[in-house]
Protein backbone atom coordinates (compact mmCIF):
# COMPACT_ATOMS: atom_id res chain seq x y z
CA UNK A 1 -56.52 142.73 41.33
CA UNK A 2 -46.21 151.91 47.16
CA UNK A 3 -45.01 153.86 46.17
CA UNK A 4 -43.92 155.00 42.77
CA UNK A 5 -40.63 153.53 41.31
CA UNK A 6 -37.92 155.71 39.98
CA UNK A 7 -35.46 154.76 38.02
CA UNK A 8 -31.86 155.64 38.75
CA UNK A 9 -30.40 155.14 35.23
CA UNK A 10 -31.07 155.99 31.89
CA UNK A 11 -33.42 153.13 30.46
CA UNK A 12 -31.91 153.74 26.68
CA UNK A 13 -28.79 152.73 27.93
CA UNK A 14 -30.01 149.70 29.88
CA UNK A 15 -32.41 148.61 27.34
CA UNK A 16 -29.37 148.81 25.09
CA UNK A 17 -26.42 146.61 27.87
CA UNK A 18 -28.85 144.61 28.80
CA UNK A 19 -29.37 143.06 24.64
CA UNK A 20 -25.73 143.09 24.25
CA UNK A 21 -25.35 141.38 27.03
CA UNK A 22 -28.23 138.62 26.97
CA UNK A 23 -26.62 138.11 22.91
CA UNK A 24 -23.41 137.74 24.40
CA UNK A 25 -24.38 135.57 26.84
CA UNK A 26 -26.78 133.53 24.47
CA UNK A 27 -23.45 133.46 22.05
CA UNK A 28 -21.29 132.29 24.85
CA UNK A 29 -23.14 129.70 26.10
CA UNK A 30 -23.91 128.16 22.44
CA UNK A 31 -20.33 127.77 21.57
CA UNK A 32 -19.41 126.11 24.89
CA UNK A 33 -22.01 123.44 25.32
CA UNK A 34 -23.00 120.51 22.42
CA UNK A 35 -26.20 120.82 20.85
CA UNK A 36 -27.21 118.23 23.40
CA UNK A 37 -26.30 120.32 26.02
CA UNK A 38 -29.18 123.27 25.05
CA UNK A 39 -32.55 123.29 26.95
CA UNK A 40 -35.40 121.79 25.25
CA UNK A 41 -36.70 125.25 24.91
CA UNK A 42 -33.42 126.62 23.42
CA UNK A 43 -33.53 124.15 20.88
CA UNK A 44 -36.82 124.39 19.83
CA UNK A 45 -35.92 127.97 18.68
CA UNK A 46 -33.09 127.36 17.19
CA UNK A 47 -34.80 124.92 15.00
CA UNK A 48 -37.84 127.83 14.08
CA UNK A 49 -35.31 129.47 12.13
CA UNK A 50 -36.61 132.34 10.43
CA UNK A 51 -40.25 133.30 12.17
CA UNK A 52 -43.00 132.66 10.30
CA UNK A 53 -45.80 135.35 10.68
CA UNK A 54 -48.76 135.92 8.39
CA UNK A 55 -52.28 136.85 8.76
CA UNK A 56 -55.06 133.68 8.82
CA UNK A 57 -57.91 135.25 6.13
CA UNK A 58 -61.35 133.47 6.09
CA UNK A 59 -63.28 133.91 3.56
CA UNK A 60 -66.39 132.53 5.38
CA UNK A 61 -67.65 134.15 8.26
CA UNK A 62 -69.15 131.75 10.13
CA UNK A 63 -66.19 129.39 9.64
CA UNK A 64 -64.05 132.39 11.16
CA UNK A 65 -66.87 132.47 14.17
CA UNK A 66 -66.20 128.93 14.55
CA UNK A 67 -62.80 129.21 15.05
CA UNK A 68 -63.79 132.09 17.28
CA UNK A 69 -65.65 129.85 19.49
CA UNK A 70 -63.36 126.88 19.61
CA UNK A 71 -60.60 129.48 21.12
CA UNK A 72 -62.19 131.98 23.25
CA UNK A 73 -65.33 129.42 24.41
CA UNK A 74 -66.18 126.24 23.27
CA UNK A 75 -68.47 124.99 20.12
CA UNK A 76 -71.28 123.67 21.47
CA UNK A 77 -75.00 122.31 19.33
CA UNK A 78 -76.52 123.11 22.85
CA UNK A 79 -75.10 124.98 25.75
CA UNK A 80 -71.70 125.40 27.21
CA UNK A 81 -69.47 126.39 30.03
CA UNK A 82 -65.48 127.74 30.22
CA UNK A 83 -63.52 128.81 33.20
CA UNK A 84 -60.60 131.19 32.71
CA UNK A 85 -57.98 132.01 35.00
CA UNK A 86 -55.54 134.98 35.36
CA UNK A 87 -53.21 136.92 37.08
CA UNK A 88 -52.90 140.34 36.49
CA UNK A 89 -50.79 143.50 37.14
CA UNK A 90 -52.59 146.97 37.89
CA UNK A 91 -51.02 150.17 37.31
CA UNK A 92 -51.93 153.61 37.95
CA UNK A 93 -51.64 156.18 35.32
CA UNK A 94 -52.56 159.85 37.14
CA UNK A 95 -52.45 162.85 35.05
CA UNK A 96 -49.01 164.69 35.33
CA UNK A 97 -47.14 161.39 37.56
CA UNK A 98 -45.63 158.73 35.91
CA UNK A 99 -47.46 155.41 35.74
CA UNK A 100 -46.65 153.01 38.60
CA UNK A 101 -47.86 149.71 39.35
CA UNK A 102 -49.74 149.10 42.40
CA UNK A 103 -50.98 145.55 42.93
CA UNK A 104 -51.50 142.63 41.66
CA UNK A 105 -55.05 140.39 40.99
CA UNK A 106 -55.64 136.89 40.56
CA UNK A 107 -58.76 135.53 39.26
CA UNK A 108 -61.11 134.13 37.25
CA UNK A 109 -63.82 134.34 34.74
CA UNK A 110 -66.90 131.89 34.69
CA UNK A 111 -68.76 132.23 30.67
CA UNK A 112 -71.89 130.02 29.94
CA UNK A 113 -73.75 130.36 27.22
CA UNK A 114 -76.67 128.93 24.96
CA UNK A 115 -77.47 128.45 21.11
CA UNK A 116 -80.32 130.54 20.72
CA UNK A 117 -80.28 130.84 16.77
CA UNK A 118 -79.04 128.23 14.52
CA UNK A 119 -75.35 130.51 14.62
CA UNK A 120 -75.95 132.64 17.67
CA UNK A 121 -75.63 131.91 21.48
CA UNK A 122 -76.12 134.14 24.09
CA UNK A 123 -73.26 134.31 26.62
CA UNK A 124 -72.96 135.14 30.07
CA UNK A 125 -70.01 135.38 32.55
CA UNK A 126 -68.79 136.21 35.66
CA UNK A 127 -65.60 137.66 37.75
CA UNK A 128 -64.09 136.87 41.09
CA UNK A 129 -60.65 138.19 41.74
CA UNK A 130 -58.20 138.64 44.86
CA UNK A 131 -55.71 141.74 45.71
CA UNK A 132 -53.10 140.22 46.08
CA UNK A 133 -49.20 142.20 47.09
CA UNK A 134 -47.24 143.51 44.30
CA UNK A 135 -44.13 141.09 45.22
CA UNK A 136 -45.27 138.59 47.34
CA UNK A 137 -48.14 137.43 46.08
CA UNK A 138 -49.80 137.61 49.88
CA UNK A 139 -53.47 138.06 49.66
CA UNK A 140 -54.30 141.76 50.91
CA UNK A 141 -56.84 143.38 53.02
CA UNK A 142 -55.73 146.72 52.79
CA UNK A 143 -53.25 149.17 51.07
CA UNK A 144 -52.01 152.52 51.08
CA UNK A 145 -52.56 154.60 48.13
CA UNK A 146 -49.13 156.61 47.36
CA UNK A 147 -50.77 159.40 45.47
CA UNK A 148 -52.82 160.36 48.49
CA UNK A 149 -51.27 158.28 51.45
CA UNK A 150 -54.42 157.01 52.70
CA UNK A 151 -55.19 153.43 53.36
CA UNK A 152 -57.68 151.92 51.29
CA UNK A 153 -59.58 148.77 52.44
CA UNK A 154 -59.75 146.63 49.54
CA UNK A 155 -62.03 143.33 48.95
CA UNK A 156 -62.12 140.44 46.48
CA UNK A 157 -63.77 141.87 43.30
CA UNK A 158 -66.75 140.30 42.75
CA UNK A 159 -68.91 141.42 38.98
CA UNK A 160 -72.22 139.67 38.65
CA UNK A 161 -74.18 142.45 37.01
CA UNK A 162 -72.66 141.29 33.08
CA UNK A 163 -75.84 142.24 31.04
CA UNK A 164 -74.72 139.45 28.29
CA UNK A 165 -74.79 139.29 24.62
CA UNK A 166 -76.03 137.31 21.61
CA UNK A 167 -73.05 136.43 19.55
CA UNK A 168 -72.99 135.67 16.09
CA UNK A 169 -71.19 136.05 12.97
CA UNK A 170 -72.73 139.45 12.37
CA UNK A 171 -71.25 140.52 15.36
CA UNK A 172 -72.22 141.38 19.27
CA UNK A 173 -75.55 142.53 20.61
CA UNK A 174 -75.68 143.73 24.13
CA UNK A 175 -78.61 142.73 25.83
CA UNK A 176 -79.16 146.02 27.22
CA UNK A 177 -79.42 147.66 23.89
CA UNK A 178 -82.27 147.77 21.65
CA UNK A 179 -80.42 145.01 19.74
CA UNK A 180 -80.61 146.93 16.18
CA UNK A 181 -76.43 147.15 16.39
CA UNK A 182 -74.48 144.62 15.49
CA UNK A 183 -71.16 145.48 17.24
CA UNK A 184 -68.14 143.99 15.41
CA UNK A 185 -64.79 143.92 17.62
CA UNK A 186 -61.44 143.81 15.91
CA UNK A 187 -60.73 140.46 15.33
CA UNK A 188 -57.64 139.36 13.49
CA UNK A 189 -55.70 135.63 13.79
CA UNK A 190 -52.27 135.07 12.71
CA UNK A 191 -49.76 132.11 12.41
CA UNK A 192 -46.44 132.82 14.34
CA UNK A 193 -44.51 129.61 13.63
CA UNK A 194 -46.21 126.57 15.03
CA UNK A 195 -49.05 128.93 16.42
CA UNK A 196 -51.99 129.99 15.93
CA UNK A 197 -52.65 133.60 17.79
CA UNK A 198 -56.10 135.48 17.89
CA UNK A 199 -55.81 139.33 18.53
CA UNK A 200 -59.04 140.36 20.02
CA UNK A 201 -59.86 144.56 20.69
CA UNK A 202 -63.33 144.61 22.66
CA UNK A 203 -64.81 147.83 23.87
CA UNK A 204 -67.23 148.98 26.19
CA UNK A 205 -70.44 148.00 26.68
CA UNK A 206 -72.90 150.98 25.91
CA UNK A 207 -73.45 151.69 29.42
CA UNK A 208 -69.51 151.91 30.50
CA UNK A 209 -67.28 154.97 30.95
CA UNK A 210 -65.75 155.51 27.78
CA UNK A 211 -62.20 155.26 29.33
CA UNK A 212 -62.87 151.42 28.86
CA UNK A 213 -60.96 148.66 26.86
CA UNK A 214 -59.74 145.61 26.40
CA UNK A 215 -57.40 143.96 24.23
CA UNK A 216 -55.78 140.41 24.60
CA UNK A 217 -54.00 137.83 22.41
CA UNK A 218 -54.70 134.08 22.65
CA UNK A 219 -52.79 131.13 21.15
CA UNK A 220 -52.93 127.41 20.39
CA UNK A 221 -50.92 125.07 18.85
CA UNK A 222 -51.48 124.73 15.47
CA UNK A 223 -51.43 120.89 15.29
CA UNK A 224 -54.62 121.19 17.98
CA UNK A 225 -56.18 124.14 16.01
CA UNK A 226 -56.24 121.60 12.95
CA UNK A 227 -57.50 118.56 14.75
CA UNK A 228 -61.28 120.07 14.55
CA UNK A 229 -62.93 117.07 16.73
CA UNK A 230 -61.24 119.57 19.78
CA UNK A 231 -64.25 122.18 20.12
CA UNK A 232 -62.78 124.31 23.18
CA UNK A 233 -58.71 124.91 22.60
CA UNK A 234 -56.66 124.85 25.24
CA UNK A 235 -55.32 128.32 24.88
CA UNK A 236 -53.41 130.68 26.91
CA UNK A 237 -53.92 133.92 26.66
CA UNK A 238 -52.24 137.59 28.04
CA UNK A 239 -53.86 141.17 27.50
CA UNK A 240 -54.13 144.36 28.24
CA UNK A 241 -57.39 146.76 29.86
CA UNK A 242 -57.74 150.28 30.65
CA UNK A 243 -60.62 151.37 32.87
CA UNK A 244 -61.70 154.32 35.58
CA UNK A 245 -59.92 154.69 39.09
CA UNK A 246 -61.97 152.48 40.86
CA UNK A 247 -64.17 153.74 43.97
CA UNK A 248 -61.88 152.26 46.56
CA UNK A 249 -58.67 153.51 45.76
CA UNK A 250 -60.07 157.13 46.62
CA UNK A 251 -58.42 159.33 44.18
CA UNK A 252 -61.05 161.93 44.60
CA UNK A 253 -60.80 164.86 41.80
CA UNK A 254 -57.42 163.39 40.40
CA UNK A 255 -57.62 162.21 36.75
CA UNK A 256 -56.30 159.73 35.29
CA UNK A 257 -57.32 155.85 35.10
CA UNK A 258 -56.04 152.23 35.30
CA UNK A 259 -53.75 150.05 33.19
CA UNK A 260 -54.21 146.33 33.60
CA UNK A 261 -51.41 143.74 31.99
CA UNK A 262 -52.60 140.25 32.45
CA UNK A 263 -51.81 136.24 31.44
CA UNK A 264 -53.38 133.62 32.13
CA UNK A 265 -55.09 129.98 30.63
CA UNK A 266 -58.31 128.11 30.06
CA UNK A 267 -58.78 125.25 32.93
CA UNK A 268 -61.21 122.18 31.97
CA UNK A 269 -62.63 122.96 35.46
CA UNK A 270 -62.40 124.36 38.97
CA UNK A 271 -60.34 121.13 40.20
CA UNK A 272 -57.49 122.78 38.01
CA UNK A 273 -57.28 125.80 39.26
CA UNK A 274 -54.00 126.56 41.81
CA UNK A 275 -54.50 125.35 44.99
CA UNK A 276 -55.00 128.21 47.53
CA UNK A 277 -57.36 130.58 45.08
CA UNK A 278 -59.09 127.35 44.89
CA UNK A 279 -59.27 126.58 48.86
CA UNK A 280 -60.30 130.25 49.25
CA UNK A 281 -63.00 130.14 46.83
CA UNK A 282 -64.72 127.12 47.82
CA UNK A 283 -64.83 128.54 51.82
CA UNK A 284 -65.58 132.48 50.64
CA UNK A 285 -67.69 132.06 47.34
CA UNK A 286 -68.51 128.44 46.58
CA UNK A 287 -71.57 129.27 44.04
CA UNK A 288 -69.17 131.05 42.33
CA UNK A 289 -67.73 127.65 41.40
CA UNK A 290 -70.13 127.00 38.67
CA UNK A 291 -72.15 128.49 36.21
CA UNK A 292 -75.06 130.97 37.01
CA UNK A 293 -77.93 129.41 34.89
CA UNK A 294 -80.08 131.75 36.22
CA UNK A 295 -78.83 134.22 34.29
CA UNK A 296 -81.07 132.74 31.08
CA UNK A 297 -84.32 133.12 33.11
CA UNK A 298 -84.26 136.91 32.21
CA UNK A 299 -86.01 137.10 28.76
CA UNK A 300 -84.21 138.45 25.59
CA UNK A 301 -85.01 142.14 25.65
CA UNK A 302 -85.07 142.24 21.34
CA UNK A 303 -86.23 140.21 18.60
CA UNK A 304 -83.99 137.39 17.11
């Protein structure tokens, strides 16, 4: 992208030491070094002050779809290409057990797209991520479920059968609808101090199980968000995604689903992405590497 962790003391009254303690400490250390003395990161804070936090209204939606763009992809008069990469956390959340985390993923996401409409492009992507262990970060071939104490074989997760949309400032159409619905995700940026943040909820694609969503926050700089000759931001980005036990953890009839927490941050290409996922890739799935044009040979299913 074990067994389940239980906590020997009451988390109210950590939660609660562990603040007094990190303000005493943060206190502590203040008084007894010069303001010289403070990280570069400590100081920066300091200097915030009071956080700034408000919500960024447009009151043009294609300049808000724009902005859109520029974050999550890049704006583009023609086509375009951006590669994500993330690690992520996956937890299992089984009726009647407290939720646990199992493993760990690392990955990344390949989206290509087209103008197809004077403001709409049709997007495609794909996914290729590695199990990786909880703590170590090893790569894994196999694991043993703790619900069920079997050993599940696991594989690098591979999805190549994205159906793509047509985006536009109406909204999303799935190319495997009849493309009469525009679908309009929650979509909401903020400035947080010298940031600019986009809070994104997407849901399922009509053909998903309904126990299926994803919701992620992105952020810039907002000296780069203002400088509009940049038309793909370098942002990173962290989220969250619930989906269906998947087939290879064999939970059989127990119910429940997945929890996935993950972070990660655009790359300008493959050449920046960490070494060994990188090394791995280009031996195990090389055409994976670059963008599947392909996908735009399959004809538009709907009317512009």
């Amino acid at each position: 992208m074990n067994p389940s962790m239980k906590t020997a003391f009451d988390r109210r009254g950590f939660l609660g030491v562990g603040i007094a303690t990190t303000a005493a400490l943060w206190q502590s250390t203040a008084a007894s070094q010069p303001a010289g003395g403070l990280t570069a990161r400590a100081a920066a804070l300091a200097a915030h002050g009071q956080v700034r936090s408000e919500i960024l209204k447009f009151e043009d939606p294609v300049e808000e779809f724009r902005e859109h763009l520029r974050i999550e992809r890049s704006l583009v008069d023609d086509e375009g290409s951006t590669l994500t990469w993330y690690n992520w956390i996956a937890y299992v959340v089984a009726e009647g057990r407290a939720p646990f985390p199992l493993l760990r993923f690392e990955g990344i996401e390949y989206s290509y797209y087209r103008r197809v409409a004077p403001m709409e492009y049709r997007i495609h992507a794909h996914n290729l991520s590695y199990p990786r262990d909880l703590r170590t970060g090893e790569f894994l071939t196999e694991l043993e479920n703790p619900l069920t104490g079997r050993v599940v074989k696991l594989q690098p997760a591979v999805l190549l059968t994205d159906p793509g949309t047509l985006a536009s400032p109406k909204g999303f159409r799935n190319l495997k609808s009849d493309g009469k619905t525009y679908r309009k995700p929650l979509r909401v940026f903020r400035i947080q101090d010298d940031l600019i943040k986009l809070d994104s909820v997407r849901t399922a694609p009509p053909d998903m199980p309904t126990v299926h969503i994803e919701n992620s926050c992105q952020w810039v700089s907002r000296s780069q968000f203002d400088d509009k000759s940049i038309t793909s931001l370098p942002v990173e980005f962290a989220g969250v995604y619930l989906f269906p036990f998947p087939g290879w953890l064999a939970m059989g009839e127990r119910k429940g689903h997945m929890y996935g927490m993950w972070d990660g941050r655009k790359v300008r290409g493959p050449e920046d992405l960490p070494e060994e996922f990188l090394q791995r890739t280009r031996k195990e799935f090389p055409e994976l590497l670059e963008p599947r044009w392909q996908e735009f040979e399959r004809p538009i299913p709907f009317s512009l």
